[in-house]
PDB file of N, CA and C in Angstrom:
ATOM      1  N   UNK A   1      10.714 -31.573  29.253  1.00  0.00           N
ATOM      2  CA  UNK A   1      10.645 -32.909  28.708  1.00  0.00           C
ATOM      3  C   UNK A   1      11.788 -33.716  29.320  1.00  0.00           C
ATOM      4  N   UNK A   2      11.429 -34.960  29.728  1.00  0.00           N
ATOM      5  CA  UNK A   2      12.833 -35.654  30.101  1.00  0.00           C
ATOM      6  C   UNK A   2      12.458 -37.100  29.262  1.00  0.00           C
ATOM      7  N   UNK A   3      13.638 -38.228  29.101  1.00  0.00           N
ATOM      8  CA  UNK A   3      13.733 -38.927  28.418  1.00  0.00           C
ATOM      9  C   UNK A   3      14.503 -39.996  29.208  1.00  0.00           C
ATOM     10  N   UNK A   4      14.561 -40.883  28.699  1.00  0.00           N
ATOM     11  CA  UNK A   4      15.287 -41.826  29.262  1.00  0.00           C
ATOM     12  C   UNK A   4      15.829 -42.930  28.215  1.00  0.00           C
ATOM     13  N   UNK A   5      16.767 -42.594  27.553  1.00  0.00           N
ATOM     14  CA  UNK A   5      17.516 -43.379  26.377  1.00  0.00           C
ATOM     15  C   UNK A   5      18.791 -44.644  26.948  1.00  0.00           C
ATOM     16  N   UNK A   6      18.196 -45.730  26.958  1.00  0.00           N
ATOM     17  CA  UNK A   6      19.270 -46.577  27.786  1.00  0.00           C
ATOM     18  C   UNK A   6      19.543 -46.353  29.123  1.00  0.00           C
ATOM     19  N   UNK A   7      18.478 -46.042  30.115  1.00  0.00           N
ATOM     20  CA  UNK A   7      18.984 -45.911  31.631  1.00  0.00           C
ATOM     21  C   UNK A   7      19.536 -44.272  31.446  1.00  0.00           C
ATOM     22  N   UNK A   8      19.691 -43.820  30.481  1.00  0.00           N
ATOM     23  CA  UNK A   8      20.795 -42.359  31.160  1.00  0.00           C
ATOM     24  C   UNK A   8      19.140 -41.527  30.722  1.00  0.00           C
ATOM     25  N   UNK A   9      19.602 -40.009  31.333  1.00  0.00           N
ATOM     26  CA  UNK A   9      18.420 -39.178  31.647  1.00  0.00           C
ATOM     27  C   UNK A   9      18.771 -37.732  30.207  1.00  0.00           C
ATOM     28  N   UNK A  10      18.090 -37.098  30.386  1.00  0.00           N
ATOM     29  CA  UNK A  10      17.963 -36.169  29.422  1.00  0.00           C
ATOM     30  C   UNK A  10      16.492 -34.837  29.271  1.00  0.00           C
ATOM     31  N   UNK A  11      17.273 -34.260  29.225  1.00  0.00           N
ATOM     32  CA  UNK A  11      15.826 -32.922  29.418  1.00  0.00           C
ATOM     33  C   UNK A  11      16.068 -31.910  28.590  1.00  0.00           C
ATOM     34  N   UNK A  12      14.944 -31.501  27.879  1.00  0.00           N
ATOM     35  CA  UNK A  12      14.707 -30.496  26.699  1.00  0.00           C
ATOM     36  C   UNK A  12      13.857 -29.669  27.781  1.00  0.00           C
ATOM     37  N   UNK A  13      14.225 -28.450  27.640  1.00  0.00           N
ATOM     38  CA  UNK A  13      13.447 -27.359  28.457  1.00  0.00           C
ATOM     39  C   UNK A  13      13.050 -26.568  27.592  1.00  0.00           C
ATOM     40  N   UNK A  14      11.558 -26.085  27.738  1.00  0.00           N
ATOM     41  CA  UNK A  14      10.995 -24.955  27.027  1.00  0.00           C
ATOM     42  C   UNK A  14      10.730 -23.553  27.717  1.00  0.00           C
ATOM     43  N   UNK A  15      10.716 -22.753  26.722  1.00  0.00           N
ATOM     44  CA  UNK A  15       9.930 -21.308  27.392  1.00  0.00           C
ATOM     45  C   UNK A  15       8.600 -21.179  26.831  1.00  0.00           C
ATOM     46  N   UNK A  16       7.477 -20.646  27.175  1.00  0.00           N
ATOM     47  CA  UNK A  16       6.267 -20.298  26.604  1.00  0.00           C
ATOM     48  C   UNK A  16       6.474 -19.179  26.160  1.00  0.00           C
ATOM     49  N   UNK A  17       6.578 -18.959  24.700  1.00  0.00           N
ATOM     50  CA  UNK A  17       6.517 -17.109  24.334  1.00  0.00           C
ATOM     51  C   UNK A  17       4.574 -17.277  24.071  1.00  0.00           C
ATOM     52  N   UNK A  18       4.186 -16.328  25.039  1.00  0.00           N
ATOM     53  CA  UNK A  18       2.790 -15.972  25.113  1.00  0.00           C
ATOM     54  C   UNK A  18       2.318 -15.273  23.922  1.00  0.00           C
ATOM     55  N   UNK A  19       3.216 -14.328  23.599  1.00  0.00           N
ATOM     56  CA  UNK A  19       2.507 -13.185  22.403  1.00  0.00           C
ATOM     57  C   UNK A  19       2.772 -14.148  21.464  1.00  0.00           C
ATOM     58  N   UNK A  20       3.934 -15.211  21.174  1.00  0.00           N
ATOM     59  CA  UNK A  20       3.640 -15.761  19.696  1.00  0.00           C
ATOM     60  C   UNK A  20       3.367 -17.373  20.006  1.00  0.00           C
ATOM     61  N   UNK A  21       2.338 -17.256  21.203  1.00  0.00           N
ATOM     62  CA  UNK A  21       1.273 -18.976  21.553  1.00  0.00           C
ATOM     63  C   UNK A  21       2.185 -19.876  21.331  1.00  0.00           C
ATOM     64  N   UNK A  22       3.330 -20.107  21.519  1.00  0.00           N
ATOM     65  CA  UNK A  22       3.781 -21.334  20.852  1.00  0.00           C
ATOM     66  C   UNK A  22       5.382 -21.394  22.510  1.00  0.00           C
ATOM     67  N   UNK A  23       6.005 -22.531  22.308  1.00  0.00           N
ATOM     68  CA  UNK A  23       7.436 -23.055  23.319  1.00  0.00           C
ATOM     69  C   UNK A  23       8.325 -23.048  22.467  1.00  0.00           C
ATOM     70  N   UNK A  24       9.355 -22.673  22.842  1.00  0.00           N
ATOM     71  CA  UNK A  24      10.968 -22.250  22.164  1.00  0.00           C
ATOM     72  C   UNK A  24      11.849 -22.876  23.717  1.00  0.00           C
ATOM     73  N   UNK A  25      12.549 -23.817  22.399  1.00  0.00           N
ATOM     74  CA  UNK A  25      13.444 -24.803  23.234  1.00  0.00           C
ATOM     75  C   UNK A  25      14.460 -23.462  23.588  1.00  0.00           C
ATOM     76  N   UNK A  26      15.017 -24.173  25.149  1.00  0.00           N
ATOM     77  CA  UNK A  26      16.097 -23.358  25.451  1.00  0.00           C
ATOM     78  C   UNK A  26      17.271 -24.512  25.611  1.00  0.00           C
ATOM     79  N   UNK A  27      18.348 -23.534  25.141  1.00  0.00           N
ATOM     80  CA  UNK A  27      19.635 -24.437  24.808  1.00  0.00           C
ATOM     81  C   UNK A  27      20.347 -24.068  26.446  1.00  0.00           C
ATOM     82  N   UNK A  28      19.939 -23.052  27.055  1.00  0.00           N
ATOM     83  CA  UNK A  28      20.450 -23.298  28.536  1.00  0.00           C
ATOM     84  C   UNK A  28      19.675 -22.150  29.339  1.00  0.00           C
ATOM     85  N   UNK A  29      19.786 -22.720  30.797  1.00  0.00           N
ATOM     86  CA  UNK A  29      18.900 -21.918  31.740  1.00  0.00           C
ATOM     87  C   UNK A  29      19.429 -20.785  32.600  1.00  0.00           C
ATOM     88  N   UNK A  30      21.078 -20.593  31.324  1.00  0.00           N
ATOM     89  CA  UNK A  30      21.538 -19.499  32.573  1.00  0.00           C
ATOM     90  C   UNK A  30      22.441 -19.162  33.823  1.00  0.00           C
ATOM     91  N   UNK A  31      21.782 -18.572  34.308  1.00  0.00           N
ATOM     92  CA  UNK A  31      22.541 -18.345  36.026  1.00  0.00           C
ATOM     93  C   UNK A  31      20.937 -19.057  36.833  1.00  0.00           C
ATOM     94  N   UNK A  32      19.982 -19.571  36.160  1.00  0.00           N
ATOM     95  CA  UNK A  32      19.106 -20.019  36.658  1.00  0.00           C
ATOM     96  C   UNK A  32      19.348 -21.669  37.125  1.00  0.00           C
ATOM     97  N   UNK A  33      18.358 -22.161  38.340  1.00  0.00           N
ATOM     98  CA  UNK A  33      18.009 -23.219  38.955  1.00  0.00           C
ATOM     99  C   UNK A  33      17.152 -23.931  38.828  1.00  0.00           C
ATOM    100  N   UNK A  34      16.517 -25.209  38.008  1.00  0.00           N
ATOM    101  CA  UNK A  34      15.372 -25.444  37.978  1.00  0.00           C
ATOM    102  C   UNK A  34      14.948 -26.695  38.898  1.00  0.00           C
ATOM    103  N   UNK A  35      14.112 -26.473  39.405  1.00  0.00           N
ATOM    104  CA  UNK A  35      13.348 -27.591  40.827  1.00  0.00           C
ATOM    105  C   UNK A  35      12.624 -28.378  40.291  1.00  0.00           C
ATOM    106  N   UNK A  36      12.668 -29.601  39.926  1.00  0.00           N
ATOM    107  CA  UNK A  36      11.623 -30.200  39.301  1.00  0.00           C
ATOM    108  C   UNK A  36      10.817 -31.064  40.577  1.00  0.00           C
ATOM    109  N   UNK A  37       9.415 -30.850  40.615  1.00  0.00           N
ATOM    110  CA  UNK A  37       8.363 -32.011  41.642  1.00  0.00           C
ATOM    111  C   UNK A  37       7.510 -32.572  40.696  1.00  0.00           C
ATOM    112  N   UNK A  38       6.566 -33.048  41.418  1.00  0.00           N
ATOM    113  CA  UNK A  38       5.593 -34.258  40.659  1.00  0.00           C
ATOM    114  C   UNK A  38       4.723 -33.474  39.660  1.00  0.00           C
ATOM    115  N   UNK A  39       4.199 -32.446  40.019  1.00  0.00           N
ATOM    116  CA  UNK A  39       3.154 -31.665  39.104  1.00  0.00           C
ATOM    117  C   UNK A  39       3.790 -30.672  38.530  1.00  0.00           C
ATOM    118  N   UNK A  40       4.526 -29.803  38.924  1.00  0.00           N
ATOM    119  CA  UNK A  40       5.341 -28.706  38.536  1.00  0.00           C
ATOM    120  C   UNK A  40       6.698 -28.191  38.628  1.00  0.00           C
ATOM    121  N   UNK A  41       7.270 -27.209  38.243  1.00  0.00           N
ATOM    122  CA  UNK A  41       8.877 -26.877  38.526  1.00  0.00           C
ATOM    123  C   UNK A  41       8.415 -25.578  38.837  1.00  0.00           C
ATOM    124  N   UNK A  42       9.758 -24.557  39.664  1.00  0.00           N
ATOM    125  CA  UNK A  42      10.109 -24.072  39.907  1.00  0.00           C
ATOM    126  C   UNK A  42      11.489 -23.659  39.256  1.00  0.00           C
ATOM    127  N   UNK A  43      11.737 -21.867  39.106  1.00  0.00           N
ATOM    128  CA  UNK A  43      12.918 -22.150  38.734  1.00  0.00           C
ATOM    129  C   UNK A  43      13.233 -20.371  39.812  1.00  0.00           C
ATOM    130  N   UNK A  44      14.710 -20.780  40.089  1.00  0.00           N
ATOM    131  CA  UNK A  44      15.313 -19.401  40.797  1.00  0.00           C
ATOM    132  C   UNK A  44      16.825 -19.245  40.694  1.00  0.00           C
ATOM    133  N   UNK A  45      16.862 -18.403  40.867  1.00  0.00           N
ATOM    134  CA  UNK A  45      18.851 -17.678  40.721  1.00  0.00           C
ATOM    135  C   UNK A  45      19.458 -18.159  41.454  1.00  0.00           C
ATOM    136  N   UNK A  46      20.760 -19.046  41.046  1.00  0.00           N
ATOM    137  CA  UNK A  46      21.209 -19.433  41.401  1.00  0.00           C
ATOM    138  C   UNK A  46      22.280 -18.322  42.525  1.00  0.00           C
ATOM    139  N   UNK A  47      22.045 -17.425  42.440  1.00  0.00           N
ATOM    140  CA  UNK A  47      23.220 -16.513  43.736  1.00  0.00           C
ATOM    141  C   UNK A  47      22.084 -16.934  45.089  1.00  0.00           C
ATOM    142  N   UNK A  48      20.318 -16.925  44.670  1.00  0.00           N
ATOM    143  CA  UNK A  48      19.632 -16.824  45.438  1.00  0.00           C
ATOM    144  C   UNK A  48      19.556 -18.112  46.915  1.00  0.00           C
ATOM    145  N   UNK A  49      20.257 -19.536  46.045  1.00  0.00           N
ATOM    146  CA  UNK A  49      21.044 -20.531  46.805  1.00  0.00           C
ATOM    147  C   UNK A  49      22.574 -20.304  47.067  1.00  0.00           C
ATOM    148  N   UNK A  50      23.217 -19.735  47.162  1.00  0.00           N
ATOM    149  CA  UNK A  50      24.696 -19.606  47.207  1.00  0.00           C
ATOM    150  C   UNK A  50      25.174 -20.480  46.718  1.00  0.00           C
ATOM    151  N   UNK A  51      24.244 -20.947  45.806  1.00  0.00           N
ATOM    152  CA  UNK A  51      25.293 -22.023  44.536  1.00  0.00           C
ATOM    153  C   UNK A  51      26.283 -21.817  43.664  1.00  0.00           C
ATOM    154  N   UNK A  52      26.117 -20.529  42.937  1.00  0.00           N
ATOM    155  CA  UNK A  52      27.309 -19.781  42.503  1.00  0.00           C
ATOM    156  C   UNK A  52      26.990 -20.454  41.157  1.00  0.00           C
ATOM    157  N   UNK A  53      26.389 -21.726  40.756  1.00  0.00           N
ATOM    158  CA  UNK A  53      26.268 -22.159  39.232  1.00  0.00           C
ATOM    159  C   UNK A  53      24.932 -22.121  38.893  1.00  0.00           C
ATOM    160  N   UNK A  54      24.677 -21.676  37.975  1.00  0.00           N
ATOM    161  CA  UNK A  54      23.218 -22.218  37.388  1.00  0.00           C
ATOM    162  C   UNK A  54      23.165 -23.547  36.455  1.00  0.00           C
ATOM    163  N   UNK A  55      22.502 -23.579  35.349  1.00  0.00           N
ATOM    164  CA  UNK A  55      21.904 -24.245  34.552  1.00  0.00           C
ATOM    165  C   UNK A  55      21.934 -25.434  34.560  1.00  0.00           C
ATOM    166  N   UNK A  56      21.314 -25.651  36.008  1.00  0.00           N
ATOM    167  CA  UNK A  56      21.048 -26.817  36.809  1.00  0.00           C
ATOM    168  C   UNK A  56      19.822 -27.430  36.924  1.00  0.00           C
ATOM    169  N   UNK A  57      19.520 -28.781  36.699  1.00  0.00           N
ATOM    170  CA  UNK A  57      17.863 -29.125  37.125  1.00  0.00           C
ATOM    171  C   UNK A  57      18.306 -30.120  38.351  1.00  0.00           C
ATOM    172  N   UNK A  58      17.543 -29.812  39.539  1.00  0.00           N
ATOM    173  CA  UNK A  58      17.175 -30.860  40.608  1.00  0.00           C
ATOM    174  C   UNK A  58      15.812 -31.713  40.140  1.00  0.00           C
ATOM    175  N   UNK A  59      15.818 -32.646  40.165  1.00  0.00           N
ATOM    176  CA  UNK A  59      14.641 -33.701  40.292  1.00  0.00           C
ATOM    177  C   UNK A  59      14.487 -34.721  40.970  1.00  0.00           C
ATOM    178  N   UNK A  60      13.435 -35.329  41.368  1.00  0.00           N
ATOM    179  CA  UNK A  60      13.292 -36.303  42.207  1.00  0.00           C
ATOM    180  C   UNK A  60      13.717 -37.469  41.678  1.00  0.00           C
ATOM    181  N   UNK A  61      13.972 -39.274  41.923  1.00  0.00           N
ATOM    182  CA  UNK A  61      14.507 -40.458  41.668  1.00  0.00           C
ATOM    183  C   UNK A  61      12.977 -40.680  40.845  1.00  0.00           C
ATOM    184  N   UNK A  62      11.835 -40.229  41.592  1.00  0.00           N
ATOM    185  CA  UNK A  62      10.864 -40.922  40.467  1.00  0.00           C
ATOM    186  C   UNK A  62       9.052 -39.246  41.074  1.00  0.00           C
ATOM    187  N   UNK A  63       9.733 -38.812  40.138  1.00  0.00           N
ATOM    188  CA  UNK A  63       8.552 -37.801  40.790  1.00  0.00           C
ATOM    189  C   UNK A  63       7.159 -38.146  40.578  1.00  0.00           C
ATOM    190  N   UNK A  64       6.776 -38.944  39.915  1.00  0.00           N
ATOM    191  CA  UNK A  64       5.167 -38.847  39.984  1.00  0.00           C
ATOM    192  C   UNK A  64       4.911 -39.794  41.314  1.00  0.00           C
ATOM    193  N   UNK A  65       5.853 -40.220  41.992  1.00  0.00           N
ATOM    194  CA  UNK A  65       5.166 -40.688  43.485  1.00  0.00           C
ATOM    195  C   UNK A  65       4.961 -40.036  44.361  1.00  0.00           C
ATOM    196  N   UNK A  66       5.172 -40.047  45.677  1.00  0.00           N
ATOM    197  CA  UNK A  66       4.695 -39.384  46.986  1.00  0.00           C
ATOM    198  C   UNK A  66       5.761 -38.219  47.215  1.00  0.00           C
ATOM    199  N   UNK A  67       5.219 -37.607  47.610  1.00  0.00           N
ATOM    200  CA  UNK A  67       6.104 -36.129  48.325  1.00  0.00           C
ATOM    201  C   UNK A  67       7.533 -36.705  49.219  1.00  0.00           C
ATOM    202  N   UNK A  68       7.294 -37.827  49.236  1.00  0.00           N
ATOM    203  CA  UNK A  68       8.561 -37.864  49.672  1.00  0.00           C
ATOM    204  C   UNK A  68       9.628 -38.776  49.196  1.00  0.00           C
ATOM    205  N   UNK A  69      10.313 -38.045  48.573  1.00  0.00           N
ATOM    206  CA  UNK A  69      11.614 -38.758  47.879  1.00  0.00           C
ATOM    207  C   UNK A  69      12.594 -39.038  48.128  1.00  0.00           C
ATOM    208  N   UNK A  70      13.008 -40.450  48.023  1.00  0.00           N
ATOM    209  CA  UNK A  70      14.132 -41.219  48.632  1.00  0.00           C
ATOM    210  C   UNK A  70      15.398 -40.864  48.055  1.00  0.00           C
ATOM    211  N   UNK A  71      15.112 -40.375  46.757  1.00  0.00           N
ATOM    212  CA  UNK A  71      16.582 -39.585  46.333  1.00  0.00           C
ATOM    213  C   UNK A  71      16.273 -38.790  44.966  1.00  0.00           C
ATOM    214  N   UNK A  72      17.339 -37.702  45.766  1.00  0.00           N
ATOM    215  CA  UNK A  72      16.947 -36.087  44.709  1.00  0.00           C
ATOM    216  C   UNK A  72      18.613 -36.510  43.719  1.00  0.00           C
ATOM    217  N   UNK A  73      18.557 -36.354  42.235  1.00  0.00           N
ATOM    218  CA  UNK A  73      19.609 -36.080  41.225  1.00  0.00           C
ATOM    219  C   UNK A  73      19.787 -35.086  40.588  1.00  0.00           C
ATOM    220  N   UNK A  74      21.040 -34.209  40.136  1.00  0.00           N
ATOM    221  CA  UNK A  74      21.344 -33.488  39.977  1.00  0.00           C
ATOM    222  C   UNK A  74      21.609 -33.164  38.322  1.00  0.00           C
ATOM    223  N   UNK A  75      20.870 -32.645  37.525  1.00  0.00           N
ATOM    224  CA  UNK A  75      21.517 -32.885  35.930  1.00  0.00           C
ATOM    225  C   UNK A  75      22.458 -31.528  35.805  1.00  0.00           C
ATOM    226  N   UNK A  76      23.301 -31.850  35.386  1.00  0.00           N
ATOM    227  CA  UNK A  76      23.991 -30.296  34.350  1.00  0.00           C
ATOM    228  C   UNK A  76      23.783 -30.453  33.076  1.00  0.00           C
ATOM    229  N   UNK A  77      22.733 -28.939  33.099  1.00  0.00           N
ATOM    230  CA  UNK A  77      22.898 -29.015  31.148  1.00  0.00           C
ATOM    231  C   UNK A  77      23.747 -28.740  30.830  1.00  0.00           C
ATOM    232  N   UNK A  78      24.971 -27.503  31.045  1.00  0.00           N
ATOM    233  CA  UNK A  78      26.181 -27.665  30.401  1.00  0.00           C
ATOM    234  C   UNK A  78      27.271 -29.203  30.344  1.00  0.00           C
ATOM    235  N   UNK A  79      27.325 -29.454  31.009  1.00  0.00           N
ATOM    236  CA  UNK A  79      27.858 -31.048  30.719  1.00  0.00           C
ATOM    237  C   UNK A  79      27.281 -31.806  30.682  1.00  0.00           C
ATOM    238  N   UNK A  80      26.112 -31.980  30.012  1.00  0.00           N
ATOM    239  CA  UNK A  80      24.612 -32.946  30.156  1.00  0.00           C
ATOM    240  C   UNK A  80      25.101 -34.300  31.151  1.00  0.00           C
ATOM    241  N   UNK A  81      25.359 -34.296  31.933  1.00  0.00           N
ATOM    242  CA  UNK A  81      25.532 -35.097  33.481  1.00  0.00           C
ATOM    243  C   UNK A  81      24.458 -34.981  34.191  1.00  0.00           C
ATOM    244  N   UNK A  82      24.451 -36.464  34.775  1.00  0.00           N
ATOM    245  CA  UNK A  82      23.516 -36.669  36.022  1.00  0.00           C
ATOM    246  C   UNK A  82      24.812 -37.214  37.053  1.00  0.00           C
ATOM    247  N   UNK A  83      24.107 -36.546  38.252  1.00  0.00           N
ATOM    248  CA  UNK A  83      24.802 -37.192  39.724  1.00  0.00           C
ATOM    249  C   UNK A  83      23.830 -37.129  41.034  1.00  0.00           C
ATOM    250  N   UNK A  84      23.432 -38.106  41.390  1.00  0.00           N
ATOM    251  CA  UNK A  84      22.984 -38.303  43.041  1.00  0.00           C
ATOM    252  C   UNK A  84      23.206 -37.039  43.579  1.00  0.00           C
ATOM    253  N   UNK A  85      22.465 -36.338  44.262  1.00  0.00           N
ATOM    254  CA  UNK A  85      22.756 -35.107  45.205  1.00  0.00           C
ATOM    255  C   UNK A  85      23.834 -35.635  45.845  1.00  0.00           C
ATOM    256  N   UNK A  86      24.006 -37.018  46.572  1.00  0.00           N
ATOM    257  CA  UNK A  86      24.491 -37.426  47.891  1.00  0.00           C
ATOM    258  C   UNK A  86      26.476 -37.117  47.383  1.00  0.00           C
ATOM    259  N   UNK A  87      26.175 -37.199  46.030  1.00  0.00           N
ATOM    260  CA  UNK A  87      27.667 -36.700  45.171  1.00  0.00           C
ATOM    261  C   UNK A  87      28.214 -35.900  45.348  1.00  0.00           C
ATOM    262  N   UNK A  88      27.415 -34.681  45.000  1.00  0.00           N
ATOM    263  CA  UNK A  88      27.646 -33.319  45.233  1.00  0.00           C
ATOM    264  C   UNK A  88      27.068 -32.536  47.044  1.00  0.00           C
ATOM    265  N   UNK A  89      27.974 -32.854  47.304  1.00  0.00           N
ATOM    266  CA  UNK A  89      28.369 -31.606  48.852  1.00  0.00           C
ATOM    267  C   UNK A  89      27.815 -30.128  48.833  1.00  0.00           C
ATOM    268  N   UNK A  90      28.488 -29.937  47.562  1.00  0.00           N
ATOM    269  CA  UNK A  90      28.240 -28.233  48.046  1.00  0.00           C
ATOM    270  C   UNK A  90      26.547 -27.816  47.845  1.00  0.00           C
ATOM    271  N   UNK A  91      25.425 -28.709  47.263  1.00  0.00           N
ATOM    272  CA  UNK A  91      24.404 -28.610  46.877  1.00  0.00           C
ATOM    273  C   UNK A  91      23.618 -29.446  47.987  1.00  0.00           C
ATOM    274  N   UNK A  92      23.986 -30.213  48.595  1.00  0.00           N
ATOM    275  CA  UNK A  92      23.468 -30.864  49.431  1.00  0.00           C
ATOM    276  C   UNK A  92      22.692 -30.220  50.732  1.00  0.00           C
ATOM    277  N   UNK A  93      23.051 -29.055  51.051  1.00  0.00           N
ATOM    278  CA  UNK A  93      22.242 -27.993  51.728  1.00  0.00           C
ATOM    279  C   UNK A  93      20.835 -27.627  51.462  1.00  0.00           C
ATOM    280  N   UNK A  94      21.008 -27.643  50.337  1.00  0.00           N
ATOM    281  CA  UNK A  94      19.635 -27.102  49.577  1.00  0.00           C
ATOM    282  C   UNK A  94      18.497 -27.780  49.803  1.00  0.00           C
ATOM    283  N   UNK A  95      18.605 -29.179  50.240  1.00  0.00           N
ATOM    284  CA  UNK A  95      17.590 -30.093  50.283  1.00  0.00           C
ATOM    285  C   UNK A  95      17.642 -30.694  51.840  1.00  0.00           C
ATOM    286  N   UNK A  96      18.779 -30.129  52.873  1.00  0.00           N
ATOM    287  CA  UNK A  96      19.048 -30.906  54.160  1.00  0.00           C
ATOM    288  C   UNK A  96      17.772 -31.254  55.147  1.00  0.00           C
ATOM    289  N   UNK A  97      16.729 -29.668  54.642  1.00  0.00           N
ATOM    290  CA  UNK A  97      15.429 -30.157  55.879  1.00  0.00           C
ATOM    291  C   UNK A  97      14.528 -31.657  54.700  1.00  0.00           C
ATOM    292  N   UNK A  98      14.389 -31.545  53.718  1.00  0.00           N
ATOM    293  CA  UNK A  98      14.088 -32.731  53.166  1.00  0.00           C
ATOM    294  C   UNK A  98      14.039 -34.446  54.218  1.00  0.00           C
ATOM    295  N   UNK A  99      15.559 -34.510  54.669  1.00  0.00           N
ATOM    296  CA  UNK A  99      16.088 -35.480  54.775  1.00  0.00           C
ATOM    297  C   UNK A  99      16.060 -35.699  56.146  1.00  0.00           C
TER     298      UNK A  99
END
């Protein structure tokens, strides 16, 4: 889920527990990475980028448009922060063939 309260951003993430049919909010994603695109996310380990942090969401500036996005932002759920990729350096790899 993301939100948008006054211009600033915000995301409630769920898990699907299958055996009991129902989503259980998660209060954090971990040592995990989550990729957000237009139809779906992705999520992977953060050692698996040599990011060294998880409980991170990448998303696009406006994902339900075209595959190609003029600018990727960075949320931390532990410090519920947003920042421009172009901010953060050490993450900026991750997306270089993108660009």
């Amino acid at each position: 889920m993301l939100w948008n309260p006054e211009k600033g951003i915000g995301f409630g993430v769920f898990r699907l527990s299958e055996e009991e049919q129902r989503w259980d909010k998660m209060e954090s994603l971990g040592e995990q990475i989550l990729f957000l695109v237009s139809d779906h996310a992705i999520s992977a380990p953060a050692s698996e980028f040599c990011c060294g942090k998880g409980n991170l969401i990448f998303y696009p500036e406006n994902p339900s448009s075209s595959p190609e996005y003029s600018h990727i932002f960075l949320f931390d759920l532990e410090t519920v922060t947003t920042s421009p990729l172009e901010n953060c350096p050490a993450y900026c790899n991750l997306f270089c063939h993108l660009f």
